[in-house]
C-alpha atoms as a PDB file:
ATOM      1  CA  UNK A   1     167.408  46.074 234.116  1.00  0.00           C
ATOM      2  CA  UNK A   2     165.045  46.083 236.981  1.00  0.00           C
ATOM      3  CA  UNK A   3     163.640  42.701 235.991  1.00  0.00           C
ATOM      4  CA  UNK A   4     163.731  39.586 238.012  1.00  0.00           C
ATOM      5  CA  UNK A   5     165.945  37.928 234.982  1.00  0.00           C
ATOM      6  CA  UNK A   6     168.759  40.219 236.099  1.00  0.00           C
ATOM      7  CA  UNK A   7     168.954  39.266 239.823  1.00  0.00           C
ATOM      8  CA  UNK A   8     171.159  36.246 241.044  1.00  0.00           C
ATOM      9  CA  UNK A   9     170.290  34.136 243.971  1.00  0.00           C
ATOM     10  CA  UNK A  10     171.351  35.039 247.150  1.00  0.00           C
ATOM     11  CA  UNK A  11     173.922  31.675 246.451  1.00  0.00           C
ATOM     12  CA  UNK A  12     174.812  32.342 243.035  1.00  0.00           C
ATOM     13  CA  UNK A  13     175.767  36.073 244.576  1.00  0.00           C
ATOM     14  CA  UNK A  14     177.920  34.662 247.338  1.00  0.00           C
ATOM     15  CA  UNK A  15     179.513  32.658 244.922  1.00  0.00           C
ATOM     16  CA  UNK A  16     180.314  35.266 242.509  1.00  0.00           C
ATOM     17  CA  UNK A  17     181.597  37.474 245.002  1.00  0.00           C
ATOM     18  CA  UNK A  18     184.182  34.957 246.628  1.00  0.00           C
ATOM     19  CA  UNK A  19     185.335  34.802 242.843  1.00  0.00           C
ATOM     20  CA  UNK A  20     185.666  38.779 242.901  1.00  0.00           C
ATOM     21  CA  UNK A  21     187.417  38.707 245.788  1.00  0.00           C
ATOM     22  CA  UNK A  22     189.772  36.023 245.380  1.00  0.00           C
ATOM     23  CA  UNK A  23     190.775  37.695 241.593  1.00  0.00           C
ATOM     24  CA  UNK A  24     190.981  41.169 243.529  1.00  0.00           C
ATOM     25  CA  UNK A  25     193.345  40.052 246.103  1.00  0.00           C
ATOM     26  CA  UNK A  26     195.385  38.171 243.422  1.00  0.00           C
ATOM     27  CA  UNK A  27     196.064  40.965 241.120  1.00  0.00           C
ATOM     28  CA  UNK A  28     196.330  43.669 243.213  1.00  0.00           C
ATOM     29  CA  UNK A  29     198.821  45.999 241.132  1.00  0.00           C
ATOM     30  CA  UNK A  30     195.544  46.825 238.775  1.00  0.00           C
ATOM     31  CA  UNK A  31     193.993  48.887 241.944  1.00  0.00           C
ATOM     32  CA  UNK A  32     196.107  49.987 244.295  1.00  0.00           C
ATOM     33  CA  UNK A  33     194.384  52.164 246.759  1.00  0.00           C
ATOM     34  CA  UNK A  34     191.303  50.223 246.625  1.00  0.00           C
ATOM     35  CA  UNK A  35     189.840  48.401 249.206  1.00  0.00           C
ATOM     36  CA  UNK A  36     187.852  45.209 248.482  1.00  0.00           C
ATOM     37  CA  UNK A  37     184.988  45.970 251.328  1.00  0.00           C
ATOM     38  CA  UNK A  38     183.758  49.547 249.908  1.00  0.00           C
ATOM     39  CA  UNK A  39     183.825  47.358 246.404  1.00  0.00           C
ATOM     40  CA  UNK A  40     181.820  44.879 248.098  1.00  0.00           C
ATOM     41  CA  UNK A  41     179.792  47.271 249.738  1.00  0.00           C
ATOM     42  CA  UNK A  42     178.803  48.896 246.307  1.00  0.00           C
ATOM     43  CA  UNK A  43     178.237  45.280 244.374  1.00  0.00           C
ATOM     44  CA  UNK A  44     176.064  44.260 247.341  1.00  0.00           C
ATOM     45  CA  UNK A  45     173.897  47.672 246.996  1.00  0.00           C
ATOM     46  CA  UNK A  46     173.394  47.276 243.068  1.00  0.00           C
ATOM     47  CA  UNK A  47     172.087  43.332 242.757  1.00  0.00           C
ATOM     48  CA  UNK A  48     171.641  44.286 238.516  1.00  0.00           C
ATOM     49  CA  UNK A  49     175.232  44.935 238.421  1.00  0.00           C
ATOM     50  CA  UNK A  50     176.064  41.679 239.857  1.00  0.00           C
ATOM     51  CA  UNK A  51     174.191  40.170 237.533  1.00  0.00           C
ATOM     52  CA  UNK A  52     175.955  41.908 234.599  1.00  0.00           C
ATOM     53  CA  UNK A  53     179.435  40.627 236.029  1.00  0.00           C
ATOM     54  CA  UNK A  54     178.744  37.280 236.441  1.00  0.00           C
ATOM     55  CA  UNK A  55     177.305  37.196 233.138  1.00  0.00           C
ATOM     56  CA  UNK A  56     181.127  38.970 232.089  1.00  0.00           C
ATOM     57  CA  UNK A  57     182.429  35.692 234.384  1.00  0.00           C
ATOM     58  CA  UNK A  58     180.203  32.942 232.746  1.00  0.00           C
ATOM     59  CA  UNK A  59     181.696  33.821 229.209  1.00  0.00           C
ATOM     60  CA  UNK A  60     185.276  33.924 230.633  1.00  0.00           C
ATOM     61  CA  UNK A  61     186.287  37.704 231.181  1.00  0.00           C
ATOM     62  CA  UNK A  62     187.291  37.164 234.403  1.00  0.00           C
ATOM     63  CA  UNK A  63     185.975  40.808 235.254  1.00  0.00           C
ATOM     64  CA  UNK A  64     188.250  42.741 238.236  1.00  0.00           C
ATOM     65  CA  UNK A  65     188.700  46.288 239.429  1.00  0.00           C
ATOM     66  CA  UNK A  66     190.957  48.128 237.763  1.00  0.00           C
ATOM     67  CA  UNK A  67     190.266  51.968 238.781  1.00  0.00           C
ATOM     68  CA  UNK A  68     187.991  54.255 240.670  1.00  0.00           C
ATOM     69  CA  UNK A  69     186.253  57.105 239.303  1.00  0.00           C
ATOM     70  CA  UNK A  70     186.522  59.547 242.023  1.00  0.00           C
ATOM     71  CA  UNK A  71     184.052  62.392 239.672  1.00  0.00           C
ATOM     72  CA  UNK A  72     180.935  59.597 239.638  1.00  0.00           C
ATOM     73  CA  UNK A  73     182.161  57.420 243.024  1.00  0.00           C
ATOM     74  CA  UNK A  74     181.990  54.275 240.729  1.00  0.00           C
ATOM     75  CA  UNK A  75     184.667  51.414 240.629  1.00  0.00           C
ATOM     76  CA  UNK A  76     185.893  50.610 236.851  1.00  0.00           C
ATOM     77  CA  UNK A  77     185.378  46.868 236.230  1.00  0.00           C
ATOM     78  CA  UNK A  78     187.023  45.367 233.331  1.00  0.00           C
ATOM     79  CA  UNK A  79     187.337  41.825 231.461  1.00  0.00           C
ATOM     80  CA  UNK A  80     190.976  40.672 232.333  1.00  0.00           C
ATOM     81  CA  UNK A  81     191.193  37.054 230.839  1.00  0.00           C
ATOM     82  CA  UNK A  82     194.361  36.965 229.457  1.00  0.00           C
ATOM     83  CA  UNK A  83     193.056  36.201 226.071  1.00  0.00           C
ATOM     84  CA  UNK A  84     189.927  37.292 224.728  1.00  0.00           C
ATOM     85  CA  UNK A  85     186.935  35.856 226.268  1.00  0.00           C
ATOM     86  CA  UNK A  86     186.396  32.579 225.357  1.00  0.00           C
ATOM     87  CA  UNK A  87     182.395  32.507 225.197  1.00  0.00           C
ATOM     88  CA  UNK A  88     182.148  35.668 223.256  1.00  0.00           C
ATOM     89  CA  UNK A  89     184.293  34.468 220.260  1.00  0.00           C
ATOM     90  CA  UNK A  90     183.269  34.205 216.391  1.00  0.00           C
ATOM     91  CA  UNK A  91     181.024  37.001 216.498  1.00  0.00           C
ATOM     92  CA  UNK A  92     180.458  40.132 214.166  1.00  0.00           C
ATOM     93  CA  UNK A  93     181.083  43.405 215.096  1.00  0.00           C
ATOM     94  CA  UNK A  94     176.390  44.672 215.442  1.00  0.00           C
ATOM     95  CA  UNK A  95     173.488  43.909 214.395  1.00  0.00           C
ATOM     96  CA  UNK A  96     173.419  45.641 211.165  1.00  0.00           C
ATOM     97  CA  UNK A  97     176.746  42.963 210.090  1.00  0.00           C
ATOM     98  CA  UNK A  98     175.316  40.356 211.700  1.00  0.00           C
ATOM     99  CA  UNK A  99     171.593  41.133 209.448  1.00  0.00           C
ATOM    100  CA  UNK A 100     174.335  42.117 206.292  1.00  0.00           C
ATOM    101  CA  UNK A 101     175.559  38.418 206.390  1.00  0.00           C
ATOM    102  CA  UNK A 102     173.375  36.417 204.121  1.00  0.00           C
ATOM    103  CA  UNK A 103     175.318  32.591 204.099  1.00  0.00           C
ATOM    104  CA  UNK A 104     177.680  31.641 207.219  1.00  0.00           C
ATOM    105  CA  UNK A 105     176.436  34.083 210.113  1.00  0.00           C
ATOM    106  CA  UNK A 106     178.016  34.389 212.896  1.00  0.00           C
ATOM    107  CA  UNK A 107     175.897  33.091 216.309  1.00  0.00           C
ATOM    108  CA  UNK A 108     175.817  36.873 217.395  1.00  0.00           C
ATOM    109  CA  UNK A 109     177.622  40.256 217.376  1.00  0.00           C
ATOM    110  CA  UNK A 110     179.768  42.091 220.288  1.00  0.00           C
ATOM    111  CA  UNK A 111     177.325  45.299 220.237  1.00  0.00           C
ATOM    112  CA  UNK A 112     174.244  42.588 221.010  1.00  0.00           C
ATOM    113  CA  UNK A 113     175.779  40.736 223.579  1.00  0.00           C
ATOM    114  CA  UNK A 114     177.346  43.657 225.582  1.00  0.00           C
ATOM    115  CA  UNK A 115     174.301  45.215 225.097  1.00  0.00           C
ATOM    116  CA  UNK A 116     172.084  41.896 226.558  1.00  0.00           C
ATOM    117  CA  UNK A 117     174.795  41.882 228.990  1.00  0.00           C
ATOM    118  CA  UNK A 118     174.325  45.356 230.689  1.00  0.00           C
ATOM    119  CA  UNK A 119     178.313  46.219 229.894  1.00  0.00           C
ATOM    120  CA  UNK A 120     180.288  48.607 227.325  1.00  0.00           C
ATOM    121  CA  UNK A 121     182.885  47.449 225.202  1.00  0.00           C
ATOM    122  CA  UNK A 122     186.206  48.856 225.800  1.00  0.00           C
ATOM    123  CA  UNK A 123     187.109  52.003 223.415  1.00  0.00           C
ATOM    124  CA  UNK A 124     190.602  52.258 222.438  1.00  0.00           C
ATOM    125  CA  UNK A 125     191.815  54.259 225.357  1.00  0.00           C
ATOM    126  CA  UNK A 126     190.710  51.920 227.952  1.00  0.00           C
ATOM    127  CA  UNK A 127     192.236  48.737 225.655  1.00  0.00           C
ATOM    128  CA  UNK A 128     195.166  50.897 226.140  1.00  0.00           C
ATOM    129  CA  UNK A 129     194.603  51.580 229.714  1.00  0.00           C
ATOM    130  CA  UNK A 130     194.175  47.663 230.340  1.00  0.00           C
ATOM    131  CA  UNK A 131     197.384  46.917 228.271  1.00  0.00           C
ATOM    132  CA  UNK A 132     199.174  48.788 231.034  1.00  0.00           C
ATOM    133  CA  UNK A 133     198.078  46.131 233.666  1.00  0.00           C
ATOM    134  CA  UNK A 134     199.615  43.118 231.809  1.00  0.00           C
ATOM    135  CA  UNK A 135     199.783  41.451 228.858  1.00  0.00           C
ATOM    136  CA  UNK A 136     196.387  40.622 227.190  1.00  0.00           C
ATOM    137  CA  UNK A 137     195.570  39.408 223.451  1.00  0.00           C
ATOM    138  CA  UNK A 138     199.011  38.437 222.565  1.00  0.00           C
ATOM    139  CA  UNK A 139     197.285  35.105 220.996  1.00  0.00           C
ATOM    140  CA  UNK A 140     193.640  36.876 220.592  1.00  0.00           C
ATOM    141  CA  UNK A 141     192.314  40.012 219.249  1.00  0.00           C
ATOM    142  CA  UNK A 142     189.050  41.931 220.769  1.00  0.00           C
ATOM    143  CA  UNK A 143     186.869  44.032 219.327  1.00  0.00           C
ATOM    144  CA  UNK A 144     186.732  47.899 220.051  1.00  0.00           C
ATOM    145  CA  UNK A 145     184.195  50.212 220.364  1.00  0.00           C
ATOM    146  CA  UNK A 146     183.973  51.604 216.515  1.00  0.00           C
ATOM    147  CA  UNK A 147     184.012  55.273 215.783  1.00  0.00           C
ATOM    148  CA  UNK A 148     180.957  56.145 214.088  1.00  0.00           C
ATOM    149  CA  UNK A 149     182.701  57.372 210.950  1.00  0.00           C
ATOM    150  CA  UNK A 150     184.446  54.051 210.477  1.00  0.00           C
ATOM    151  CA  UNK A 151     180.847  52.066 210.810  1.00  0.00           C
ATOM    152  CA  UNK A 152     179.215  54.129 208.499  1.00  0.00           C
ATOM    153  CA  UNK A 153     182.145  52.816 205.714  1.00  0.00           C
ATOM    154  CA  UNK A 154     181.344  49.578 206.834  1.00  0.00           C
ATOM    155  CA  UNK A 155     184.462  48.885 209.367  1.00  0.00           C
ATOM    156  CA  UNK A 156     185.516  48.094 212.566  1.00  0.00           C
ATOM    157  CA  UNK A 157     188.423  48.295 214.707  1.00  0.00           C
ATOM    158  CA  UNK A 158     189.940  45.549 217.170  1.00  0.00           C
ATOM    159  CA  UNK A 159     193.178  45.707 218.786  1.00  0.00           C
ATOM    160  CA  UNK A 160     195.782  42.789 220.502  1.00  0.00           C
ATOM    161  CA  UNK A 161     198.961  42.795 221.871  1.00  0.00           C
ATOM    162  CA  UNK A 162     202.150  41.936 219.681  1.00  0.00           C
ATOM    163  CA  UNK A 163     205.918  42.707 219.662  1.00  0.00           C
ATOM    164  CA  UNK A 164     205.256  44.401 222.637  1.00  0.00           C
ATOM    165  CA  UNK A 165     202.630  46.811 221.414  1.00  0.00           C
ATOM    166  CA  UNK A 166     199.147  47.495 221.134  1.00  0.00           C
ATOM    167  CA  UNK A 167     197.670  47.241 217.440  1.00  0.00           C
ATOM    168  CA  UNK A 168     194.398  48.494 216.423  1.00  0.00           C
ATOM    169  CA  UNK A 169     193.598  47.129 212.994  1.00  0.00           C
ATOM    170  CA  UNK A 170     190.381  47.260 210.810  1.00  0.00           C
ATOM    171  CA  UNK A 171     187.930  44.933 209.337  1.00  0.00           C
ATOM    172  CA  UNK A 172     184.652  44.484 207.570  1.00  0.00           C
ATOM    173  CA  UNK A 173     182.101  44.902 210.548  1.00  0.00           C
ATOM    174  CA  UNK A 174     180.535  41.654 209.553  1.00  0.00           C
ATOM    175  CA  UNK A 175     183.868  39.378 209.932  1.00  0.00           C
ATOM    176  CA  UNK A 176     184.263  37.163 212.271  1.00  0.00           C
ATOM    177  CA  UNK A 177     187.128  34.767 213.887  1.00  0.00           C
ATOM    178  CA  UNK A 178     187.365  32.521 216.096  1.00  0.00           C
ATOM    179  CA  UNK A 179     190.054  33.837 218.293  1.00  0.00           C
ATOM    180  CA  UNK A 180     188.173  37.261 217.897  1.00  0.00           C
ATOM    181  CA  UNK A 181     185.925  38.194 220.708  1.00  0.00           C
ATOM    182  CA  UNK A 182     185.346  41.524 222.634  1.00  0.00           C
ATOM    183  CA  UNK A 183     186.522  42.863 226.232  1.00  0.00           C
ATOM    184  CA  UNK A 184     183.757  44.836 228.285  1.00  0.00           C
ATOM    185  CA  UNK A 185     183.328  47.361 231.098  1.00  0.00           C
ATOM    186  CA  UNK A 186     181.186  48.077 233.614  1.00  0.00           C
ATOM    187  CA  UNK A 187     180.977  51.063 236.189  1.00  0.00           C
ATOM    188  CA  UNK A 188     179.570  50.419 239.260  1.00  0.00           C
END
């Protein structure tokens, strides 16, 4: 993503970070032992990966840190709306459901617009991981990423928060709902 389209304005990057910040210093039991400047720091020295969260913050995932990966020196980002995010709602599961749909399509799918967005969806372990942090999806549901297996029948997993628990359910790959969205990641 080296392309001008993916840089924000030296304003729009201000901005975005005094949003980061504010959300990092609010919620600090999802990173403990993390310091906001060396996040900063990082965010500052990779301007395409500010882009990619503020597009995560313009369709209401209110991204924040929630871990460090010591191995690649990169801080976890994650969407942490408490319901799924609002602007990536009613969508599909990819581009082949979206292209299956012949009458009522869905505007897009959550494999397109992570991908346009530079992030990953969340697999199950990291929905899990996240579900540790608080309570997310108990009126949503997200999509997860879809084990390859499961696609190739047609399916697709997505998981919310009920009764206390994390549910990962299945569904035709080309469904679509409006309080279904997806949750992303991004490593940075």
């Amino acid at each position: 993503m080296n392309n001008q389209k993916y840089k924000l304005s030296s304003e729009q990057q201000e901005s975005l970070l005094s949003i980061l910040e504010a959300r990092f210093e609010n919620n600090k039991h999802r990173h403990q032992n993390i310091e906001w400047e060396k996040v900063e720091s990082k965010l500052k020295a990779n301007p395409e990966k500010l882009w990619s969260l503020d597009e995560m913050e313009r369709t209401e995932g209110e991204p924040d840190v929630v871990s460090y990966d010591e191995k690649t020196n990169e801080y976890i980002f994650y969407d942490c709306a408490a319901e799924s995010p609002k602007g990536r709602r009613s969508i599909c599961y990819d581009h082949e459901a979206l292209e299956k749909r012949k009458e009522n399509k869905p505007k897009d799918s959550a494999v397109n617009m992570a991908s346009e967005m530079g992030i990953q969806i969340l697999n199950e372990d990291e929905y899990r991981e996240l579900q540790k942090l608080g309570k997310f999806d108990t009126k949503t549901s997200s999509w997860i990423l879809t084990p390859a297996n499961i696609r190739k029948l047609g399916g697709a997993i997505f998981s919310d928060f009920r009764y206390d628990t994390v549910f990962v359910y299945h569904n035709g790959a080309d469904s679509y709902y409006a309080a279904r969205g997806f949750r992303g990641s991004l490593r940075v």
